[in-house]
C-alpha atoms as a PDB file:
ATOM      1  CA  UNK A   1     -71.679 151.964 280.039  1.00  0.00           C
ATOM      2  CA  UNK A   2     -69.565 150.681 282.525  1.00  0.00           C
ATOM      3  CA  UNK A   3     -70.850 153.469 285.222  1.00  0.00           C
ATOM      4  CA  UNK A   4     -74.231 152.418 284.433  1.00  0.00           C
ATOM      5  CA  UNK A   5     -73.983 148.662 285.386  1.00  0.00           C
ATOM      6  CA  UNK A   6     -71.851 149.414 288.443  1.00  0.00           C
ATOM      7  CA  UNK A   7     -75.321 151.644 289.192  1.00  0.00           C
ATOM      8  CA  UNK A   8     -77.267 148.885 288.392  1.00  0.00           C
ATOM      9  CA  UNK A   9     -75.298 146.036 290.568  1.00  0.00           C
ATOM     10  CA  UNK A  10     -75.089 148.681 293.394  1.00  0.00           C
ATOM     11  CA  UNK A  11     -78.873 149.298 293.508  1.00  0.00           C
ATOM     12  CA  UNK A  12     -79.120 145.766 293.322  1.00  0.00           C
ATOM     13  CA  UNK A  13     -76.616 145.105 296.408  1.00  0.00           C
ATOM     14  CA  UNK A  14     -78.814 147.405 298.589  1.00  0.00           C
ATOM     15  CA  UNK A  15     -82.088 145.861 297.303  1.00  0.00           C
ATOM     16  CA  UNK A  16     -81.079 142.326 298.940  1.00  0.00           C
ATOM     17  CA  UNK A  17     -79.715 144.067 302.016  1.00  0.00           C
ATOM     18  CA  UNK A  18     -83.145 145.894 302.758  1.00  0.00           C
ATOM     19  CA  UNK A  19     -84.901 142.674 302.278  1.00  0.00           C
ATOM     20  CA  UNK A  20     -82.250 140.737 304.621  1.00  0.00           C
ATOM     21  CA  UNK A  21     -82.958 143.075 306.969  1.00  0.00           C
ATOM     22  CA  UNK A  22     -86.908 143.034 306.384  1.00  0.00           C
ATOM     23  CA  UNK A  23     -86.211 139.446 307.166  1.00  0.00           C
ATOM     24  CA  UNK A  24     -84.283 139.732 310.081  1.00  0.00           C
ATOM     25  CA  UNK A  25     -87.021 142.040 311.849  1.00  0.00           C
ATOM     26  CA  UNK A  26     -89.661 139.588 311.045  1.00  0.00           C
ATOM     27  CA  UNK A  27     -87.706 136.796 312.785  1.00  0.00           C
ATOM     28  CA  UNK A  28     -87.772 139.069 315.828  1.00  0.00           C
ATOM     29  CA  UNK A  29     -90.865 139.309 315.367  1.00  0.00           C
ATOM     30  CA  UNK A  30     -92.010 135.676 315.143  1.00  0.00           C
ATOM     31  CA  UNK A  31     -90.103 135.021 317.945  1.00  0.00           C
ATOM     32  CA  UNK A  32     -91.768 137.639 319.981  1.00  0.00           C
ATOM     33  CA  UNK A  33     -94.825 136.183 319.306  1.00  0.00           C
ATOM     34  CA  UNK A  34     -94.172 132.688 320.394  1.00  0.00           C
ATOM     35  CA  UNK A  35     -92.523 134.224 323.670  1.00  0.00           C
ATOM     36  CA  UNK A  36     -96.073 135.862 324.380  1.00  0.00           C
ATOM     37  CA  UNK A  37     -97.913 132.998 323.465  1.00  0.00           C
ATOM     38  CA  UNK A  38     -96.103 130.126 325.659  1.00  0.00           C
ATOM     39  CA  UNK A  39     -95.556 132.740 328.434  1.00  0.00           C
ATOM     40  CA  UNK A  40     -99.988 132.924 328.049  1.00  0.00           C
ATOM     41  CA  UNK A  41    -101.252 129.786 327.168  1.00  0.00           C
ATOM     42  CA  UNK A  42     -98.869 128.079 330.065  1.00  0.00           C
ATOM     43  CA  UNK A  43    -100.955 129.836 332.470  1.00  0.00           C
ATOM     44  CA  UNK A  44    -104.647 128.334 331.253  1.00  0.00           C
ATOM     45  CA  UNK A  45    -106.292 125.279 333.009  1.00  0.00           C
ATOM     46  CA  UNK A  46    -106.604 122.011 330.939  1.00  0.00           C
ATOM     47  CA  UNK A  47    -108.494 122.737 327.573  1.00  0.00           C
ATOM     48  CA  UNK A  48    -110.816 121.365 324.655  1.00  0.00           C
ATOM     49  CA  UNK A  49    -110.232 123.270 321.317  1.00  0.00           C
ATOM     50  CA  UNK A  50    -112.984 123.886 318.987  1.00  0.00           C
ATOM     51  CA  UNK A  51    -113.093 124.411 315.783  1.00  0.00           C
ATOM     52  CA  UNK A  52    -115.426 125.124 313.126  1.00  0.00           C
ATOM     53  CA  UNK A  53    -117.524 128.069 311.085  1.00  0.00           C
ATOM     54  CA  UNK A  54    -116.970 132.007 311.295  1.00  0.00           C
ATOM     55  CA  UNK A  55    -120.203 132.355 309.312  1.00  0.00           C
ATOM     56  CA  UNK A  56    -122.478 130.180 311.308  1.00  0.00           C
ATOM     57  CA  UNK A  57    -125.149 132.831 312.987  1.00  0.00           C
ATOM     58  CA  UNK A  58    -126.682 132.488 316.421  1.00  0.00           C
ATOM     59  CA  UNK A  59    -129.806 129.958 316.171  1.00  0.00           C
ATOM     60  CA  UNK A  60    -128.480 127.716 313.705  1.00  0.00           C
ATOM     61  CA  UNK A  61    -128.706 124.020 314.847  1.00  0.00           C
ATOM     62  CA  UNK A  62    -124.610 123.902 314.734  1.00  0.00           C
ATOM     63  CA  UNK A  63    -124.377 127.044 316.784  1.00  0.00           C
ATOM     64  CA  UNK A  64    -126.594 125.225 319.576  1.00  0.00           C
ATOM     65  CA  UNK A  65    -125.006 122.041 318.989  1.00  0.00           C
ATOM     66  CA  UNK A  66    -122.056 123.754 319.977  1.00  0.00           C
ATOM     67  CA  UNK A  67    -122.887 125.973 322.920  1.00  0.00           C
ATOM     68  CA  UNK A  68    -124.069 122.136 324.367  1.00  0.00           C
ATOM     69  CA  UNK A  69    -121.510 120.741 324.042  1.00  0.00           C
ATOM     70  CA  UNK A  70    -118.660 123.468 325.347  1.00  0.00           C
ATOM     71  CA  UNK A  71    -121.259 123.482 328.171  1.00  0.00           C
ATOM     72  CA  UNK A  72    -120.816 119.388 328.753  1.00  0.00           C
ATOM     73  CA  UNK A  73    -117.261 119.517 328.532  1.00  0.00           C
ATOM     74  CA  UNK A  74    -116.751 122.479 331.028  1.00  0.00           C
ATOM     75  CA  UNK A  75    -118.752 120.447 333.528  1.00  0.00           C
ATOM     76  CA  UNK A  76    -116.391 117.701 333.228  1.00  0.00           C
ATOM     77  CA  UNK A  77    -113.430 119.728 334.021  1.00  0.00           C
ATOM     78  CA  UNK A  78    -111.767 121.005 331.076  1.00  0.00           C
ATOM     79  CA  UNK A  79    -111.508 124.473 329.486  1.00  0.00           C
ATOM     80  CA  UNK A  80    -112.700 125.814 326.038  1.00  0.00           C
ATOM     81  CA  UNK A  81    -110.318 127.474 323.394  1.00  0.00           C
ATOM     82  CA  UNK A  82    -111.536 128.538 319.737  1.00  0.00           C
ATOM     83  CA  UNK A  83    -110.224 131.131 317.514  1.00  0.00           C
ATOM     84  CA  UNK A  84    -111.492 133.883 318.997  1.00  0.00           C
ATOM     85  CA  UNK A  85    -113.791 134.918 316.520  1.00  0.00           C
ATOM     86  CA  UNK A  86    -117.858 134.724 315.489  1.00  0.00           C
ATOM     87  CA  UNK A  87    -120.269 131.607 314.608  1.00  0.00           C
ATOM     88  CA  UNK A  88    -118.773 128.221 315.645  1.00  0.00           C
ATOM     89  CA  UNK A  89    -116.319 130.229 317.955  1.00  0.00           C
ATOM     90  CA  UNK A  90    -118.600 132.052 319.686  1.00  0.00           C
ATOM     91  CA  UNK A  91    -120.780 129.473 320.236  1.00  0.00           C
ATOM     92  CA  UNK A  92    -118.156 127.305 322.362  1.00  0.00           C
ATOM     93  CA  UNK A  93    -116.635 130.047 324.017  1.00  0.00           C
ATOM     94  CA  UNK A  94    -120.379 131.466 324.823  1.00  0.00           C
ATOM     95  CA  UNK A  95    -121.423 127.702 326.580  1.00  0.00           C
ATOM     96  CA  UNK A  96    -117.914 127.639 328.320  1.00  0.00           C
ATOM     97  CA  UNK A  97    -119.196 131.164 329.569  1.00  0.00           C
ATOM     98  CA  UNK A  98    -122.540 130.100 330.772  1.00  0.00           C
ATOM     99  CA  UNK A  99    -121.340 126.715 332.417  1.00  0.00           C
ATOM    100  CA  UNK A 100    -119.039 128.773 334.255  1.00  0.00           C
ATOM    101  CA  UNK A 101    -115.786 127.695 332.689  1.00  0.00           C
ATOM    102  CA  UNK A 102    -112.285 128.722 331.241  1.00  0.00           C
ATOM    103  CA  UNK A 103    -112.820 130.700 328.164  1.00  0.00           C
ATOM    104  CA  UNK A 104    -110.053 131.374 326.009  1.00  0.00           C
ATOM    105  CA  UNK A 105    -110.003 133.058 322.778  1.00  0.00           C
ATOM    106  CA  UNK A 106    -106.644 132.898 320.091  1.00  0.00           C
ATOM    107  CA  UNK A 107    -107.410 135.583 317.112  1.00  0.00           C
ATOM    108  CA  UNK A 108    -105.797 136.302 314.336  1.00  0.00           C
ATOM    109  CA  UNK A 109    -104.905 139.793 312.647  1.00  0.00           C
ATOM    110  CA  UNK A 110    -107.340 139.827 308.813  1.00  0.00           C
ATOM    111  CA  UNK A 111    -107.404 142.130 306.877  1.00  0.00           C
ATOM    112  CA  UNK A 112    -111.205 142.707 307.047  1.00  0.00           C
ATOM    113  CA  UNK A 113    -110.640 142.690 310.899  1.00  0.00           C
ATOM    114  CA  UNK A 114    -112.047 139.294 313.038  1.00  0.00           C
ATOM    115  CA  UNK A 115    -113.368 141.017 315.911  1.00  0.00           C
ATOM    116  CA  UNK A 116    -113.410 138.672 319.243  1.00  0.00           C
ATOM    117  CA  UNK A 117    -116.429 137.424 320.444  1.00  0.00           C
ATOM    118  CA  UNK A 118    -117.295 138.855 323.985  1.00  0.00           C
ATOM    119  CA  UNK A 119    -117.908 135.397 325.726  1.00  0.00           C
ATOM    120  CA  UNK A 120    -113.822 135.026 326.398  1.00  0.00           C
ATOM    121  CA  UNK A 121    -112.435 136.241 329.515  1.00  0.00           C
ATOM    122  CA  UNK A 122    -110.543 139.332 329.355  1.00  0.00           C
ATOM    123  CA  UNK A 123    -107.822 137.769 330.571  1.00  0.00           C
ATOM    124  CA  UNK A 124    -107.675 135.225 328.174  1.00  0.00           C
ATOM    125  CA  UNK A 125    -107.770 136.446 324.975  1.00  0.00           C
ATOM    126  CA  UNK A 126    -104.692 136.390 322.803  1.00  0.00           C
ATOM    127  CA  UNK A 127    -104.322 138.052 319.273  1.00  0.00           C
ATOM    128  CA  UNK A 128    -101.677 136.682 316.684  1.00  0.00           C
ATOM    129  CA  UNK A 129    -100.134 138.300 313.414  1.00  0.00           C
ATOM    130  CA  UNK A 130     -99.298 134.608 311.878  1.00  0.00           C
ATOM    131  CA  UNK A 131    -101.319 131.780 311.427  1.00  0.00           C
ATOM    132  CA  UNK A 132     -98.628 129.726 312.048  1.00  0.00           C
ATOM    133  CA  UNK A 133     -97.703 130.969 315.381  1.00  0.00           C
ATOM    134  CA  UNK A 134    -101.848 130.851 316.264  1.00  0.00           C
ATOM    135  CA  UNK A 135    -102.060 127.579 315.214  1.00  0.00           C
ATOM    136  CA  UNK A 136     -99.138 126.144 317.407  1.00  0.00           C
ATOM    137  CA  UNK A 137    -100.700 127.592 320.215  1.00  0.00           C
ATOM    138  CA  UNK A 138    -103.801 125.360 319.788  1.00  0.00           C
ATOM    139  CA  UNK A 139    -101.624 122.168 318.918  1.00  0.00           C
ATOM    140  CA  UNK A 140     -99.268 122.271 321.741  1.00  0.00           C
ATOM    141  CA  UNK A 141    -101.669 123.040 324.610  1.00  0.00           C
ATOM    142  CA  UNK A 142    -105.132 121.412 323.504  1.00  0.00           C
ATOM    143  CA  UNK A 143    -106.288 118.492 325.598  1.00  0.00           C
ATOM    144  CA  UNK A 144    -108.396 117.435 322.489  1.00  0.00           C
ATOM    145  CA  UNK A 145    -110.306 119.010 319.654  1.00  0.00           C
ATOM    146  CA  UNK A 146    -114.115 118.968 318.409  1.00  0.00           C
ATOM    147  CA  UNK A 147    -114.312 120.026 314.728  1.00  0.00           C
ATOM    148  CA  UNK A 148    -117.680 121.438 314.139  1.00  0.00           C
ATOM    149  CA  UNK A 149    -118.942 121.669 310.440  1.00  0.00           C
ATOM    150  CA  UNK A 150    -116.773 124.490 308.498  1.00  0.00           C
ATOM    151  CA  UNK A 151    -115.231 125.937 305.814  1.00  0.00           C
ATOM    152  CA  UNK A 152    -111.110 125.551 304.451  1.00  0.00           C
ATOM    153  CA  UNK A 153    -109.655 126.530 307.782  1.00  0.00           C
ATOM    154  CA  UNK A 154    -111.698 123.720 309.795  1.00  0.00           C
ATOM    155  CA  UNK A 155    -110.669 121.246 307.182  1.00  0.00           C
ATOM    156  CA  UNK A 156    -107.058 122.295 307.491  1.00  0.00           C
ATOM    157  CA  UNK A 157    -106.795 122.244 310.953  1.00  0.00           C
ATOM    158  CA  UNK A 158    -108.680 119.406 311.227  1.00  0.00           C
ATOM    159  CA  UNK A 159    -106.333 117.380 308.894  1.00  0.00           C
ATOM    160  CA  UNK A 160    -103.104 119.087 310.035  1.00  0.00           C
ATOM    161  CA  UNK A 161    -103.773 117.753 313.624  1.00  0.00           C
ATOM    162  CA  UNK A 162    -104.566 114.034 312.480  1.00  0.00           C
ATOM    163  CA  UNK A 163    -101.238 114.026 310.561  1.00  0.00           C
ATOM    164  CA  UNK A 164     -99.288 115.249 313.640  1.00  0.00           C
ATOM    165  CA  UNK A 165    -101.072 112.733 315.814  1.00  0.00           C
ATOM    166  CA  UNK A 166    -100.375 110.130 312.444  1.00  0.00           C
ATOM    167  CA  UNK A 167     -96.735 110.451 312.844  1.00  0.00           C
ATOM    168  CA  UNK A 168     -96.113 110.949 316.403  1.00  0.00           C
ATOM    169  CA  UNK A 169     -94.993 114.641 315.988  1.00  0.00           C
ATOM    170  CA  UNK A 170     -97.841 115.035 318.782  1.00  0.00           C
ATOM    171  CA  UNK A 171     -99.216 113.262 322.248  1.00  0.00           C
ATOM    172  CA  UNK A 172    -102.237 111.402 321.077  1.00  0.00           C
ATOM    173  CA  UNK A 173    -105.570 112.830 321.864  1.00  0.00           C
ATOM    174  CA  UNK A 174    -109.246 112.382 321.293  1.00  0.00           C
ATOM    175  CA  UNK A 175    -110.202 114.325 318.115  1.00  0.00           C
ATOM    176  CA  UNK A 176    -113.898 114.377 317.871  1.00  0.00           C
ATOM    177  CA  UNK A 177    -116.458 115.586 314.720  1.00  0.00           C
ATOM    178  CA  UNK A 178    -119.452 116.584 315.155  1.00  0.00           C
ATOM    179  CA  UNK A 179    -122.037 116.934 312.814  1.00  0.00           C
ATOM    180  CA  UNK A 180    -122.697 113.494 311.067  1.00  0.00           C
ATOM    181  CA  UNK A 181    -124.537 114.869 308.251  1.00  0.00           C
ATOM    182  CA  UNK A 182    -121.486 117.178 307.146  1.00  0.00           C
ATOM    183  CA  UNK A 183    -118.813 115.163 308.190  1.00  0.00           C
ATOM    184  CA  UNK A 184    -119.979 111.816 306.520  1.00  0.00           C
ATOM    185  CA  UNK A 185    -119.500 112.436 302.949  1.00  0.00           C
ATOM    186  CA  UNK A 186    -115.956 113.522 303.428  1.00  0.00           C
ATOM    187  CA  UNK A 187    -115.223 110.416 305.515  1.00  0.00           C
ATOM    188  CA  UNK A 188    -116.741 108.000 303.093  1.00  0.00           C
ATOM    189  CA  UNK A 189    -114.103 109.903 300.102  1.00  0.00           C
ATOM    190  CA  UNK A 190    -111.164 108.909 302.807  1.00  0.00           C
ATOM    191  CA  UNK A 191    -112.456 105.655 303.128  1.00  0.00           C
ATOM    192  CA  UNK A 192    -113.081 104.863 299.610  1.00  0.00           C
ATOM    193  CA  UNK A 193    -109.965 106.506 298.282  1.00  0.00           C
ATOM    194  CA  UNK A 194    -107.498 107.313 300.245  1.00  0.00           C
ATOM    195  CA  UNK A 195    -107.752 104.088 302.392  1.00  0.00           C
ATOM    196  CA  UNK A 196    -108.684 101.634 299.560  1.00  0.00           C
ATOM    197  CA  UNK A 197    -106.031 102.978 297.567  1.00  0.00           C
ATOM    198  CA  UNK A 198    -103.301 102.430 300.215  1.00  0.00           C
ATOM    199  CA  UNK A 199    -102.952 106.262 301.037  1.00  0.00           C
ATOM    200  CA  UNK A 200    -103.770 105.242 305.124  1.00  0.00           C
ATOM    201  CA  UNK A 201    -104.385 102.296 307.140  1.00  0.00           C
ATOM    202  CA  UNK A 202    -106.764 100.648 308.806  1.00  0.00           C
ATOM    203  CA  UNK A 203    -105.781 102.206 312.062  1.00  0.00           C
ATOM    204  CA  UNK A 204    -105.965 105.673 310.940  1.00  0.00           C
ATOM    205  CA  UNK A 205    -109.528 105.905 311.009  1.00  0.00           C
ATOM    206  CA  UNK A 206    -109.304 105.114 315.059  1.00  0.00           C
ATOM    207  CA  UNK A 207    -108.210 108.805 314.904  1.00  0.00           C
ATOM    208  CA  UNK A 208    -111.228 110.112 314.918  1.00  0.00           C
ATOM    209  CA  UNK A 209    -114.796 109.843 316.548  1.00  0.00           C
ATOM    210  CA  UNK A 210    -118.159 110.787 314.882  1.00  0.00           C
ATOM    211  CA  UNK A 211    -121.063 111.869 317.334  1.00  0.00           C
ATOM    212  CA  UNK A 212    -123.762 114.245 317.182  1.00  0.00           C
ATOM    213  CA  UNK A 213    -124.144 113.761 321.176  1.00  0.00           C
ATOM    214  CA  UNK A 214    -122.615 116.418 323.428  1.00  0.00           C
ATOM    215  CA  UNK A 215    -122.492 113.922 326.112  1.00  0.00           C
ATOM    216  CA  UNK A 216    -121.277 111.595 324.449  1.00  0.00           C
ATOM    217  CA  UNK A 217    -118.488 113.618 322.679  1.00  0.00           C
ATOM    218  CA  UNK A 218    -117.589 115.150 326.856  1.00  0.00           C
ATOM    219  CA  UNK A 219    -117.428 111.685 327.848  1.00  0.00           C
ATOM    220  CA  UNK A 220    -114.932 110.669 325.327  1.00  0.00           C
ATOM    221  CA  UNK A 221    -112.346 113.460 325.727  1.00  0.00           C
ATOM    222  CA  UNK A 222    -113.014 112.964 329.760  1.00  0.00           C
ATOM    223  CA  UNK A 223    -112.210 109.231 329.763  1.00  0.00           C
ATOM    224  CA  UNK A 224    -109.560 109.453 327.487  1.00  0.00           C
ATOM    225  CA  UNK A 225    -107.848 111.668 330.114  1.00  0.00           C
ATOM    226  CA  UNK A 226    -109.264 110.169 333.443  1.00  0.00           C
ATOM    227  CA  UNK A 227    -106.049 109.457 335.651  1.00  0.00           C
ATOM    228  CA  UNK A 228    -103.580 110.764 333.542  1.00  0.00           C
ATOM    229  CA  UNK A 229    -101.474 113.894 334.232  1.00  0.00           C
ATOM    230  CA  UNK A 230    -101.916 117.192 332.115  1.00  0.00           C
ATOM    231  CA  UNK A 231     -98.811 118.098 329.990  1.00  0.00           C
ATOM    232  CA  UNK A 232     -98.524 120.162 326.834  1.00  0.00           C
ATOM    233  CA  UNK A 233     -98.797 117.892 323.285  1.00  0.00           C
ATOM    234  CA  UNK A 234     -95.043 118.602 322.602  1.00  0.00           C
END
């Protein structure tokens, strides 16, 4: 009996060992990736992240939407990073491409595979294992964001960079939504609960711009940077 349990502790002993050092590898592993990532993304010319919509196909009024406006905002300077991936992605990376701009792509490893769009320059595409890591890369060096209409990940990102900008865990920058007719239902729940119910202030709102003008929505991430110097968010 006794021979059995000493079996029994042992086997558990070198269970937790294997996964300590399972965990130790990953570590490296993480750290690698940041390394790579920094070392990359240091290198790219001021940039406008966009988000939005894997599934949104070529000819859909958000898809054009957002080759126009990737196209406005290259001509004002800046360069475009997305996700790397189709739809919404594609889109801005495709009008950076045509206007003759900075292109960048950060994917992510799926398990149905995301294959890159081919409107990012070679030299500027970057694939990630974690989300995590990925999505530090677009907080720390984005300029600004446009959140085009999409699907949990948009909304997550979209939220997770108000709340850094919220509490001052990031620079402030222009965050800008396009696509009234999407975004408007889910702005009137955070008005009518979550800022009537004392969840935000007033001033939280200021966060945030609405347009469905690609001008407009260059203009605002130009100005808001017009004589100031280019540093990463944190």
């Amino acid at each position: 009996m006794n021979e059995i349990n000493n079996n029994e502790r042992m086997n558990e002993i070198e269970q937790k060992l294997h996964q300590s050092q399972e965990d130790l590898w990953r570590v490296f592993r993480i750290m690698a990736e940041f390394v790579e990532g920094f070392e990359a993304m240091a290198k790219i010319k001021p940039s406008i992240v966009v988000f939005g919509s894997a599934r949104v196909k070529p000819g859909h009024k958000y898809y054009k939407l957002t080759v126009e406006v990737a196209k406005n905002i290259v001509k004002r300077g800046f360069g475009i990073i997305t996700g790397g991936g189709p739809g919404i992605m594609e889109a801005a990376n495709r009008g950076a491409k045509e206007a003759g701009g900075s292109s960048t792509g950060i994917n992510i490893e799926l398990p149905h595979e995301q294959n890159a769009n081919p409107y990012i320059d070679k030299d500027k595409l970057l694939t990630f294992r974690y989300f995590f890591v990925r999505k530090l890369m677009f907080f720390k060096y984005a300029q600004g964001y446009i959140l085009m209409p999409g699907g949990f990940g948009t909304i997550d990102e979209g939220f997770e960079v108000l709340t850094l900008i919220q509490t001052g865990k990031t620079s402030k920058f222009p965050v800008v939504l396009m696509g009234s007719e999407y975004w408007n239902s889910l702005i009137d729940w955070v008005k009518e609960k979550q800022l009537k119910e004392g969840y935000i202030s007033k001033e939280d709102l200021d966060l945030f711009t609405i347009t469905d003008n690609p001008e407009e929505a260059a203009n605002i991430l130009y100005n808001f940077h017009k004589g100031k110097k280019f540093t990463p968010n944190f």
